[in-house]
Protein backbone atom coordinates (compact mmCIF):
# COMPACT_ATOMS: atom_id res chain seq x y z
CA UNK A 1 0.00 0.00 0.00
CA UNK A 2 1.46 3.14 -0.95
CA UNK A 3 1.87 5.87 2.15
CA UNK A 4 3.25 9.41 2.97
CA UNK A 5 4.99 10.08 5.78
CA UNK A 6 5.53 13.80 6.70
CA UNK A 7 7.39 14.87 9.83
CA UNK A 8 8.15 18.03 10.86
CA UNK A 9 11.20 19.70 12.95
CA UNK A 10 9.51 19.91 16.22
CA UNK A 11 12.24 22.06 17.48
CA UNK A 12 12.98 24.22 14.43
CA UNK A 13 9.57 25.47 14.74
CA UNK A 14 9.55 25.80 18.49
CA UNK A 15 12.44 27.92 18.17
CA UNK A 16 10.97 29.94 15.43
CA UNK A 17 8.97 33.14 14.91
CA UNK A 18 5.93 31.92 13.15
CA UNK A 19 2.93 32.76 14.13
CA UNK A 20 1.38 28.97 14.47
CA UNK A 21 2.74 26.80 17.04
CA UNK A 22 3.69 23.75 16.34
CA UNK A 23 0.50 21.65 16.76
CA UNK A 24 -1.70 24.36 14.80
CA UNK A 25 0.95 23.64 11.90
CA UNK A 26 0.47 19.68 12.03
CA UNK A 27 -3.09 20.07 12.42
CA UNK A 28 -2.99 22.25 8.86
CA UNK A 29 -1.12 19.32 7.49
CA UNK A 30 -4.03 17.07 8.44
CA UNK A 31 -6.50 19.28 6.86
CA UNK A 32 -4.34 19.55 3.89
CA UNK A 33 -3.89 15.80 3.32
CA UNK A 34 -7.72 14.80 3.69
CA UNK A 35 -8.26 17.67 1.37
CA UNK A 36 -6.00 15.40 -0.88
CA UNK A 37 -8.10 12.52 -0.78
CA UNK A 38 -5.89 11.11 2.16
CA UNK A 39 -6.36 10.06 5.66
CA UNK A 40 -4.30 9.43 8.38
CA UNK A 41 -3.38 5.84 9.18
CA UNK A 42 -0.86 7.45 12.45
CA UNK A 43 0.61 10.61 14.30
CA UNK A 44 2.96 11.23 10.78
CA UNK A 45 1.74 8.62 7.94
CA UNK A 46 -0.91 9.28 5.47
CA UNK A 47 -2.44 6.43 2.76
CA UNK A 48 -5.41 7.03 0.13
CA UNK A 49 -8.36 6.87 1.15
CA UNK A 50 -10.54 3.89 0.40
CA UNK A 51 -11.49 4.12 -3.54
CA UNK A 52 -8.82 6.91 -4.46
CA UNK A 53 -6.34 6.08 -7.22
CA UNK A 54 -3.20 5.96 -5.11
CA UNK A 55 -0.89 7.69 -7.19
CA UNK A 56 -3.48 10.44 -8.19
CA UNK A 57 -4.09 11.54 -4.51
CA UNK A 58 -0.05 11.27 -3.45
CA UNK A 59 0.65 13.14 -6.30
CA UNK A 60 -2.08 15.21 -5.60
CA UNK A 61 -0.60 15.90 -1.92
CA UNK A 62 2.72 16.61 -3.62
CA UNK A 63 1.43 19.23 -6.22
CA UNK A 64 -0.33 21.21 -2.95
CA UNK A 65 2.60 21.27 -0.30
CA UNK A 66 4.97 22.01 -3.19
CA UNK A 67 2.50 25.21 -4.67
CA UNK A 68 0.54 26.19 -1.50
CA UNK A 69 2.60 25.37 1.77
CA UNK A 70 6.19 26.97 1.33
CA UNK A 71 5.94 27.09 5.65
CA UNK A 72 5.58 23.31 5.48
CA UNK A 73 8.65 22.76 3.51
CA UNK A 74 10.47 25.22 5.73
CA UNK A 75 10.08 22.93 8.63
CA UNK A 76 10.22 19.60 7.02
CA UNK A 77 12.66 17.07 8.82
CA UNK A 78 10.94 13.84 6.71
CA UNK A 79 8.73 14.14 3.85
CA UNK A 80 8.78 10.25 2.34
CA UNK A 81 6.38 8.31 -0.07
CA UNK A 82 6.56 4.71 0.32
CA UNK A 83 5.29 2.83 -3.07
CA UNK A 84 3.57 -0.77 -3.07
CA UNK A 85 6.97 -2.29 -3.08
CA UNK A 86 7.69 -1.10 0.76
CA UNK A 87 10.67 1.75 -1.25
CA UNK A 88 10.82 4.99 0.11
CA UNK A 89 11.45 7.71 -2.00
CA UNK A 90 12.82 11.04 -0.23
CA UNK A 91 10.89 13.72 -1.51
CA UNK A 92 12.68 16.30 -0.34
CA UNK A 93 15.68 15.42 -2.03
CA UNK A 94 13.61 14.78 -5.49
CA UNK A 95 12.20 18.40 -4.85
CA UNK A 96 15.90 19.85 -4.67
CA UNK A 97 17.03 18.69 -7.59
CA UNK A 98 14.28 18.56 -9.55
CA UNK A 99 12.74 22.33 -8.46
CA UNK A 100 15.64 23.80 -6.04
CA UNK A 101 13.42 27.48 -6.43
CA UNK A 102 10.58 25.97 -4.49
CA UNK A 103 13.21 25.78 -1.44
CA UNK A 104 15.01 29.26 -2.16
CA UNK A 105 14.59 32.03 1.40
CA UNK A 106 13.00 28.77 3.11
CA UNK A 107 16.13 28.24 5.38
């Protein structure tokens, strides 16, 4: 079955000056992922829901973190997709080489 995990920097953020705290911030991601036809299986791991094309809906996810959540990728410590075969694939790292401008001033 084919997952997302997305974890963020607890501390990072703690030790930031944004305006959410940290649980407001992993309570967006929650809202952002069921908007993306996913639901959460535990504390950091999403899967499709029940009926969604798998691929569509993590793709989906992708597509909105990557265009609408540049505060998500700021704080990012894990951001994995796990394919039928069990593989993970780092996204952050495919996101850095494939579209290094979506992580410029994010640091």
């Amino acid at each position: 079955m084919q997952q997302m995990t997305v974890i963020l920097d607890e501390e990072k953020v703690r030790n930031s000056n944004e305006i959410f705290p940290y649980e407001e911030m992993l309570n967006a991601i929650d809202k952002m992922c069921d908007e993306a036809g996913l639901e959460k299986k535990s504390k950091n791991t999403f899967v499709p829901k029940k009926g969604e094309d798998s691929l569509g809906v993590l793709l989906c996810a992708l597509s909105y973190f990557k265009d609408n959540a540049d505060w998500a990728l700021k704080y990012m410590k894990e951001w994995t997709i796990i394919d039928d075969n069990g593989e993970p694939e780092d996204v952050i790292a495919v996101l850095k080489e494939s579209s290094p401008e979506v992580f410029y001033g994010l640091d």
